[in-house]
PDB file of N, CA and C in Angstrom:
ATOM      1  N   UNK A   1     -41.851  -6.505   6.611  1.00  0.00           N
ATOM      2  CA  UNK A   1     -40.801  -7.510   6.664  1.00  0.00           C
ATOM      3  C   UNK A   1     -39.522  -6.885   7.213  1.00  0.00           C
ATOM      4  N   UNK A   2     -38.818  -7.215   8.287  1.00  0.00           N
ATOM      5  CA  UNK A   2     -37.570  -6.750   8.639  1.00  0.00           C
ATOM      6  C   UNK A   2     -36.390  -7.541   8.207  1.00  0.00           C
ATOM      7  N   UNK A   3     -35.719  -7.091   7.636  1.00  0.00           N
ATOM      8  CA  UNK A   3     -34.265  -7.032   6.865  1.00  0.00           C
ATOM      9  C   UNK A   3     -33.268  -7.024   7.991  1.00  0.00           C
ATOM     10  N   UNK A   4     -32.568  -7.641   8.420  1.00  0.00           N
ATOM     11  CA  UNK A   4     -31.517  -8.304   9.498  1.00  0.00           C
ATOM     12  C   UNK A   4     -29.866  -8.602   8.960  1.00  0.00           C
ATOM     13  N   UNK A   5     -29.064  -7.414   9.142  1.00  0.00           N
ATOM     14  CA  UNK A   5     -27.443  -7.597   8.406  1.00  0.00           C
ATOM     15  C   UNK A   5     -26.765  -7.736   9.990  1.00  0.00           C
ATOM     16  N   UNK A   6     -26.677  -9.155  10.255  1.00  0.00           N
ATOM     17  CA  UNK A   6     -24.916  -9.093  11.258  1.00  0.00           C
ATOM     18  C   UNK A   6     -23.708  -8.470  10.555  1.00  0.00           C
ATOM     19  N   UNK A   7     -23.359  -7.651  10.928  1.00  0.00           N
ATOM     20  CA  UNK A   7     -22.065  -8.053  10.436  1.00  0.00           C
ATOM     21  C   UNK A   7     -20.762  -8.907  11.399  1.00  0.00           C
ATOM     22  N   UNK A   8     -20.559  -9.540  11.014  1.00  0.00           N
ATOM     23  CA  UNK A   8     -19.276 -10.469  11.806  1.00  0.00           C
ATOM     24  C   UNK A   8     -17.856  -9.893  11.791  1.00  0.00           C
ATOM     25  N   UNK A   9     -17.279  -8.946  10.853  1.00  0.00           N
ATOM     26  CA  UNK A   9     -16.076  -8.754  10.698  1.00  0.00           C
ATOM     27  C   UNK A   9     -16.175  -7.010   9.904  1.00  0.00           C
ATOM     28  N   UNK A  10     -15.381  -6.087   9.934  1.00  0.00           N
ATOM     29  CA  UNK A  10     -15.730  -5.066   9.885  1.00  0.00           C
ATOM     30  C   UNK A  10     -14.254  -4.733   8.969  1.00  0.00           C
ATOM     31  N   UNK A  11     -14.437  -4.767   7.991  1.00  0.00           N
ATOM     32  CA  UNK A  11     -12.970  -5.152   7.356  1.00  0.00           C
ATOM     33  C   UNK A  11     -12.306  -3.688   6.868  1.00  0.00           C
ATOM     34  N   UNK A  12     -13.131  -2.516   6.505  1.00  0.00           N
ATOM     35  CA  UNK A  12     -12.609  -0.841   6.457  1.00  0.00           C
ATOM     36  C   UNK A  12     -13.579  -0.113   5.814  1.00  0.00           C
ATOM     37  N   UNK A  13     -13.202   0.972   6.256  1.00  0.00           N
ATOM     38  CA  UNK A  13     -14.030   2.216   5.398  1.00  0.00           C
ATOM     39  C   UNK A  13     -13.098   2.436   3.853  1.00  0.00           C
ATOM     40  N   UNK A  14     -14.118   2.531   2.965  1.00  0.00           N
ATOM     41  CA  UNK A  14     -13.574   3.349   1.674  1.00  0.00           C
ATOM     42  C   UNK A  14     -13.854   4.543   1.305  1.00  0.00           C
ATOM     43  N   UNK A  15     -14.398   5.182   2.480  1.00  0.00           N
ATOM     44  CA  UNK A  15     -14.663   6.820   2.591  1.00  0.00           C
ATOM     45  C   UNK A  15     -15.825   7.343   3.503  1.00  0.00           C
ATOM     46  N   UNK A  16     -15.847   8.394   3.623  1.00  0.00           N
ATOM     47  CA  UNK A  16     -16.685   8.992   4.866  1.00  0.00           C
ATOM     48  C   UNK A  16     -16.798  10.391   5.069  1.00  0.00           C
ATOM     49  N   UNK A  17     -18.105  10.549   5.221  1.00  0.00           N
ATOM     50  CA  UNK A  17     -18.226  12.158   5.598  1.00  0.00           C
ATOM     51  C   UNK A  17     -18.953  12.398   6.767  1.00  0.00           C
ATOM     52  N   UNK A  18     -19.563  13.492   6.969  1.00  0.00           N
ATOM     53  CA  UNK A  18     -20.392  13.859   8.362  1.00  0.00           C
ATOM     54  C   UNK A  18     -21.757  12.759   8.164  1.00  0.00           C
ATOM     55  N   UNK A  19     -21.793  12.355   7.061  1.00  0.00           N
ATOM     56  CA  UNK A  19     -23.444  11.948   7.352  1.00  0.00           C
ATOM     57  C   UNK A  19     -23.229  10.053   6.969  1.00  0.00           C
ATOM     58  N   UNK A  20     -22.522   9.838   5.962  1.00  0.00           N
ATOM     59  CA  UNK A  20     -22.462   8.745   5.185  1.00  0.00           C
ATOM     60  C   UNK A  20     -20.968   8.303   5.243  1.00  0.00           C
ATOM     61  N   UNK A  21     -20.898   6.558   4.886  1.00  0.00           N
ATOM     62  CA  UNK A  21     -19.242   5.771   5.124  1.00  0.00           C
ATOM     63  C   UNK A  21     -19.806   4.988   4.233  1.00  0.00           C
ATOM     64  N   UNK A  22     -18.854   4.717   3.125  1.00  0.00           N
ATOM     65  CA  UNK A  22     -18.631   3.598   2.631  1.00  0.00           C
ATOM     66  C   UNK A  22     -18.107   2.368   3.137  1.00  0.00           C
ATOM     67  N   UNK A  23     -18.412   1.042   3.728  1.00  0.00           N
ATOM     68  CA  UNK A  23     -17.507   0.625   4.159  1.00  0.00           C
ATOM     69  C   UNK A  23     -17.347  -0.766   3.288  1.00  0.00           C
ATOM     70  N   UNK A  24     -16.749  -1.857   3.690  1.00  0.00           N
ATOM     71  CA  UNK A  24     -16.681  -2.996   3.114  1.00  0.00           C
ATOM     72  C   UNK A  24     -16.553  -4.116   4.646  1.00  0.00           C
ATOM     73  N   UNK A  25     -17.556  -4.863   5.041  1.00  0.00           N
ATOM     74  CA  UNK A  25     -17.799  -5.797   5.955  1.00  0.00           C
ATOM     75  C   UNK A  25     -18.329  -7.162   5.400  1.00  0.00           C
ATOM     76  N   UNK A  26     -17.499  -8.050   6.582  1.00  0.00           N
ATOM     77  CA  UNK A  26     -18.380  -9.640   6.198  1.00  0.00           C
ATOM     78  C   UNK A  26     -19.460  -9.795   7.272  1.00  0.00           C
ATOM     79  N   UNK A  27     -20.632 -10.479   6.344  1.00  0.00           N
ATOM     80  CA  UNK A  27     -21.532 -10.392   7.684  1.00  0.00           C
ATOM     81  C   UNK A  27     -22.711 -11.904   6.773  1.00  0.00           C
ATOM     82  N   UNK A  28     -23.677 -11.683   7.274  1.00  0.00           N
ATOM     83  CA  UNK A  28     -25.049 -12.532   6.973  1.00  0.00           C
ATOM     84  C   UNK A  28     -26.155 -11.862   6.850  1.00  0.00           C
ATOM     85  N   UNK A  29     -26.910 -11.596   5.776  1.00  0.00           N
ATOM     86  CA  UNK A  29     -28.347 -11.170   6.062  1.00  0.00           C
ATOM     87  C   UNK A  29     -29.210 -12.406   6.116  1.00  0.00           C
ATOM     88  N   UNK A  30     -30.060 -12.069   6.639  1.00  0.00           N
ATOM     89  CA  UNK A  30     -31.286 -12.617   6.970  1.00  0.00           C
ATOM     90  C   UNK A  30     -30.744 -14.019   8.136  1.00  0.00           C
ATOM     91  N   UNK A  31     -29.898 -14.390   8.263  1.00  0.00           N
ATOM     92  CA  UNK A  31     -28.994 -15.622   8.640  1.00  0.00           C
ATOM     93  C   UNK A  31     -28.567 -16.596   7.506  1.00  0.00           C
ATOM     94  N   UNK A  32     -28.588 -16.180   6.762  1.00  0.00           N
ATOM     95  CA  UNK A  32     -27.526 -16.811   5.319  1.00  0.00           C
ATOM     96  C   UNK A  32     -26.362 -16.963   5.592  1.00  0.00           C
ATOM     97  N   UNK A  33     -25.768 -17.352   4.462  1.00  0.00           N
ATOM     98  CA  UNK A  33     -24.488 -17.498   4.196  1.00  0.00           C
ATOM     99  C   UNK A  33     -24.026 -16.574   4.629  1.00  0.00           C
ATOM    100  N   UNK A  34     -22.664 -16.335   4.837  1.00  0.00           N
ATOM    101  CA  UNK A  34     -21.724 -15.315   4.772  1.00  0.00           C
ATOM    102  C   UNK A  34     -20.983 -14.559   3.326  1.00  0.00           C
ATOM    103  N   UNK A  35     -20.921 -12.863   3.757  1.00  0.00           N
ATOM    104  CA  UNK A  35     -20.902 -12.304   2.134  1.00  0.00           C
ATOM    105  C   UNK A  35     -20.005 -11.351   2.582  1.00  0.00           C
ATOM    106  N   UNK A  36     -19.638 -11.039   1.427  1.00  0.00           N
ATOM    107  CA  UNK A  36     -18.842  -9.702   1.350  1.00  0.00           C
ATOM    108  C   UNK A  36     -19.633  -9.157   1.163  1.00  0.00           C
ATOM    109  N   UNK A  37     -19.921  -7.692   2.080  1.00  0.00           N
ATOM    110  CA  UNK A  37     -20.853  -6.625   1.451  1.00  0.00           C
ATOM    111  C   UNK A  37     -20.085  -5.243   1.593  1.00  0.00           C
ATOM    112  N   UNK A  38     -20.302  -4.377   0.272  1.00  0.00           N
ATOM    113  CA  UNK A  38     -19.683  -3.434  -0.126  1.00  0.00           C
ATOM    114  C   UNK A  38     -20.773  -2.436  -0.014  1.00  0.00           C
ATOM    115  N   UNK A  39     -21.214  -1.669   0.984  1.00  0.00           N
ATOM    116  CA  UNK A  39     -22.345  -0.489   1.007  1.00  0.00           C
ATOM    117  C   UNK A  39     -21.945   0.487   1.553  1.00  0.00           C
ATOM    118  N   UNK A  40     -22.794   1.403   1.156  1.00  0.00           N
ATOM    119  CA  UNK A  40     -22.762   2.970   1.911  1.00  0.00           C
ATOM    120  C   UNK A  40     -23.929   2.757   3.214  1.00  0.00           C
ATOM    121  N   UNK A  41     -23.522   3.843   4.541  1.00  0.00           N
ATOM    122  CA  UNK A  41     -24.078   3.400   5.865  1.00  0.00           C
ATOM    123  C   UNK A  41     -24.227   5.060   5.936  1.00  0.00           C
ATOM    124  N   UNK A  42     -25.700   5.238   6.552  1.00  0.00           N
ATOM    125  CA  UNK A  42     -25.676   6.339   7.542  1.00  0.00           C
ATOM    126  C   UNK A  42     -26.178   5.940   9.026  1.00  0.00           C
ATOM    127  N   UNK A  43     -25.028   6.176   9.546  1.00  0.00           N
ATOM    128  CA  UNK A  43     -25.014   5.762  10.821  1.00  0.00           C
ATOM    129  C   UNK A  43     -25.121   4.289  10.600  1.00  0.00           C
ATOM    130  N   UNK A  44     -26.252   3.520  11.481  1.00  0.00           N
ATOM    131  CA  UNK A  44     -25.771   1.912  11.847  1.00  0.00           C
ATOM    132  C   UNK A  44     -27.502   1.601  10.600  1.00  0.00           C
ATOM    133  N   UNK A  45     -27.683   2.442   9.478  1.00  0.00           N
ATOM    134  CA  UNK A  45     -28.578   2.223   8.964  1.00  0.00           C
ATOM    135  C   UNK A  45     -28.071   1.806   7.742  1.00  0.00           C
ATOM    136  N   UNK A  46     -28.097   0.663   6.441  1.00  0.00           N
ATOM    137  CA  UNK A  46     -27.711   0.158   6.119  1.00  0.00           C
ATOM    138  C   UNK A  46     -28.108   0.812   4.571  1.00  0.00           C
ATOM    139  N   UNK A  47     -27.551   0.885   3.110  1.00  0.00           N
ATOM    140  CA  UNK A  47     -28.162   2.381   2.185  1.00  0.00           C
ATOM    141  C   UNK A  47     -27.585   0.999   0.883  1.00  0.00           C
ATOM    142  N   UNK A  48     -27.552   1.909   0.047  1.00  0.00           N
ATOM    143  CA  UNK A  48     -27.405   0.967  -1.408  1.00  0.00           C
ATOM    144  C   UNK A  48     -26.007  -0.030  -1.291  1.00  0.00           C
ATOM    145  N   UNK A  49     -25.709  -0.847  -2.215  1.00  0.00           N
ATOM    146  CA  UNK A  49     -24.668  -1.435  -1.836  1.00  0.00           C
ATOM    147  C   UNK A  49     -24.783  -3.415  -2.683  1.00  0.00           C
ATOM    148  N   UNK A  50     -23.641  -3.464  -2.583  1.00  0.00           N
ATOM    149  CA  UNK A  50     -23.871  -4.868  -3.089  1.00  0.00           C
ATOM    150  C   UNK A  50     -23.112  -5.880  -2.401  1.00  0.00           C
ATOM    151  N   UNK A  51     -23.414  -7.333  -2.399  1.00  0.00           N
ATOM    152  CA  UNK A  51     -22.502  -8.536  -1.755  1.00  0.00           C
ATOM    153  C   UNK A  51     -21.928  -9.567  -3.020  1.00  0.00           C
ATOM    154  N   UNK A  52     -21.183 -10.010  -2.542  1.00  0.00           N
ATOM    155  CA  UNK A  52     -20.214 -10.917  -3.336  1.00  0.00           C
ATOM    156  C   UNK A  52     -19.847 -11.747  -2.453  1.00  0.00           C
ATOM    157  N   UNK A  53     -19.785 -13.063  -3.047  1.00  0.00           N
ATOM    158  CA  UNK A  53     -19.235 -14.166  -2.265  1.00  0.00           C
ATOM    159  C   UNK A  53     -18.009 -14.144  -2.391  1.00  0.00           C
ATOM    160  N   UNK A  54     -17.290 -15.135  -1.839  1.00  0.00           N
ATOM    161  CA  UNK A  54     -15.586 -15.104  -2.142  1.00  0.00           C
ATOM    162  C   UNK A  54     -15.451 -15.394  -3.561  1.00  0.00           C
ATOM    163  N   UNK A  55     -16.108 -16.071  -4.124  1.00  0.00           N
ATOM    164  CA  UNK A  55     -15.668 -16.643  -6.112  1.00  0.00           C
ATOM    165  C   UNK A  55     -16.034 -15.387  -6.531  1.00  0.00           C
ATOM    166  N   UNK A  56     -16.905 -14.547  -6.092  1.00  0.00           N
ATOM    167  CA  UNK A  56     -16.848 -13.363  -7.017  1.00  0.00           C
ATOM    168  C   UNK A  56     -16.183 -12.050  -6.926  1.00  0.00           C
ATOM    169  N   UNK A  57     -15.895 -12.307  -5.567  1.00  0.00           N
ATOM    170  CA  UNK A  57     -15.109 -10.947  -5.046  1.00  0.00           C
ATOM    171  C   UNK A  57     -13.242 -11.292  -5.701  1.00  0.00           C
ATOM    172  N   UNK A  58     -13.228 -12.194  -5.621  1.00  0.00           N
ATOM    173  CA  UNK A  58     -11.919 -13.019  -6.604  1.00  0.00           C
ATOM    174  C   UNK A  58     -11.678 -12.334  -8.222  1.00  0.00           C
ATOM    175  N   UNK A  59     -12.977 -12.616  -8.707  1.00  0.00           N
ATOM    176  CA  UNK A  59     -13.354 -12.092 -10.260  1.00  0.00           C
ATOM    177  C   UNK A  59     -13.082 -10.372  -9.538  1.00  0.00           C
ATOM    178  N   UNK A  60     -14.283 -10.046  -9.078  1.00  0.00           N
ATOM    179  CA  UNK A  60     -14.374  -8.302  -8.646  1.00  0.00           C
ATOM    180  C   UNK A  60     -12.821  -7.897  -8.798  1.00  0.00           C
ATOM    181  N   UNK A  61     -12.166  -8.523  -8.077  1.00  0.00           N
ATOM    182  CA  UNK A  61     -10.672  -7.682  -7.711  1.00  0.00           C
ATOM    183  C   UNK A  61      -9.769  -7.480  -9.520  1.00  0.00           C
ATOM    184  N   UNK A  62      -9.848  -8.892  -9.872  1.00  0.00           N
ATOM    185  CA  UNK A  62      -9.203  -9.035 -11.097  1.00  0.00           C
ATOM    186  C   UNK A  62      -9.810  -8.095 -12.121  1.00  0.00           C
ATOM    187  N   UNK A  63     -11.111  -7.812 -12.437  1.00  0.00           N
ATOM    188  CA  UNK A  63     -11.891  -6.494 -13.216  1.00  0.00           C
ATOM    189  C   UNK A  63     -11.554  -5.566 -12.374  1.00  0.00           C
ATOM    190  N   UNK A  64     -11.447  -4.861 -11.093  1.00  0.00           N
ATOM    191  CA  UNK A  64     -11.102  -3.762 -10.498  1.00  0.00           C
ATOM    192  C   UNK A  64      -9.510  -3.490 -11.375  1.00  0.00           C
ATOM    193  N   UNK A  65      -8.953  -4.336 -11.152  1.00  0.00           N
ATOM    194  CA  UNK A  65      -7.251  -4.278 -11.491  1.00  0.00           C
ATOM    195  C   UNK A  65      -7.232  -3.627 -12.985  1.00  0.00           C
ATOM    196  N   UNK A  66      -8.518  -4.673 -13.600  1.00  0.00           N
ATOM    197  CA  UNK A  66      -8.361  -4.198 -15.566  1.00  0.00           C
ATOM    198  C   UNK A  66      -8.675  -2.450 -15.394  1.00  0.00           C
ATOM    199  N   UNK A  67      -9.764  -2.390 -14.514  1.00  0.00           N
ATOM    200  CA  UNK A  67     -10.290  -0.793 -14.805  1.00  0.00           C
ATOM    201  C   UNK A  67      -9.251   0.149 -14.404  1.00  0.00           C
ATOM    202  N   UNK A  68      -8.162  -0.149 -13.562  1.00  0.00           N
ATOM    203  CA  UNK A  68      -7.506   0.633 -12.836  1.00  0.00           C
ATOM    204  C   UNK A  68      -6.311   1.214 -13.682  1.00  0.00           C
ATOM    205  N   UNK A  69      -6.027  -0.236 -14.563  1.00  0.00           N
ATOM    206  CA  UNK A  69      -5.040   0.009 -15.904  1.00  0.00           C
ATOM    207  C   UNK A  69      -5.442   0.617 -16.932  1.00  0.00           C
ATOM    208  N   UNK A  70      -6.982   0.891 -16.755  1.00  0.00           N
ATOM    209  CA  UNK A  70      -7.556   1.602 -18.434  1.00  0.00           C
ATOM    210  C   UNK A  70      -6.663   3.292 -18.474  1.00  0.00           C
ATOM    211  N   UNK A  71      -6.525   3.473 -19.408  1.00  0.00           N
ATOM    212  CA  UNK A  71      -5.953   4.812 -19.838  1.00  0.00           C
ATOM    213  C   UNK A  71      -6.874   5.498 -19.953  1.00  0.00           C
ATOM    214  N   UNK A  72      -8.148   5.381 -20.144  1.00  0.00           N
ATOM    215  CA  UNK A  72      -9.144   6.197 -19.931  1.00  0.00           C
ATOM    216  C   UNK A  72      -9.521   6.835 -18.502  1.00  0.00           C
ATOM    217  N   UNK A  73      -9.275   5.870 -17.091  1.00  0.00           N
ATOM    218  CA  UNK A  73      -9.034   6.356 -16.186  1.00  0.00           C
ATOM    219  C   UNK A  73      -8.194   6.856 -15.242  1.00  0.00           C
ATOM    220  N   UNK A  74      -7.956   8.697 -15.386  1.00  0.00           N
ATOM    221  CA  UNK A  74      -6.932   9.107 -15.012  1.00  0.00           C
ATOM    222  C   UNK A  74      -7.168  10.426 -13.966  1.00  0.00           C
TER     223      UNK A  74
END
């Protein structure tokens, strides 16, 4: 079965080395909907990672914000 990610919009890297990039892009798999997808890439090969629609990437940001305030993370 072949697995098919456009991406449409290429929105940044959240890190990168010689082999591997984190990035964050909007795109479609399979020809679906459109997603936020948050994965690690080697080269134009596509590696673990997750998508969020806009209602959840909404939630995502607002829990990113709580974790960012924890005093535990320093």
């Amino acid at each position: 079965m072949t697995i098919n990610f456009d991406i449409e919009s290429h929105v940044g890297k959240i890190s990168c080395n010689d082999e591997y990039s984190k990035q964050v892009n909007i795109g479609s798999w399979n020809g679906r909907k459109s997603v936020i997808d948050i994965r690690q890439w080697r080269g134009d090969k596509p590696l673990k990672g997750i998508t969020v629609t806009k209602e959840e990437a909404a939630i995502l940001i607002e829990l990113l914000q709580e974790a960012m305030a924890a005093e535990e993370l320093q």
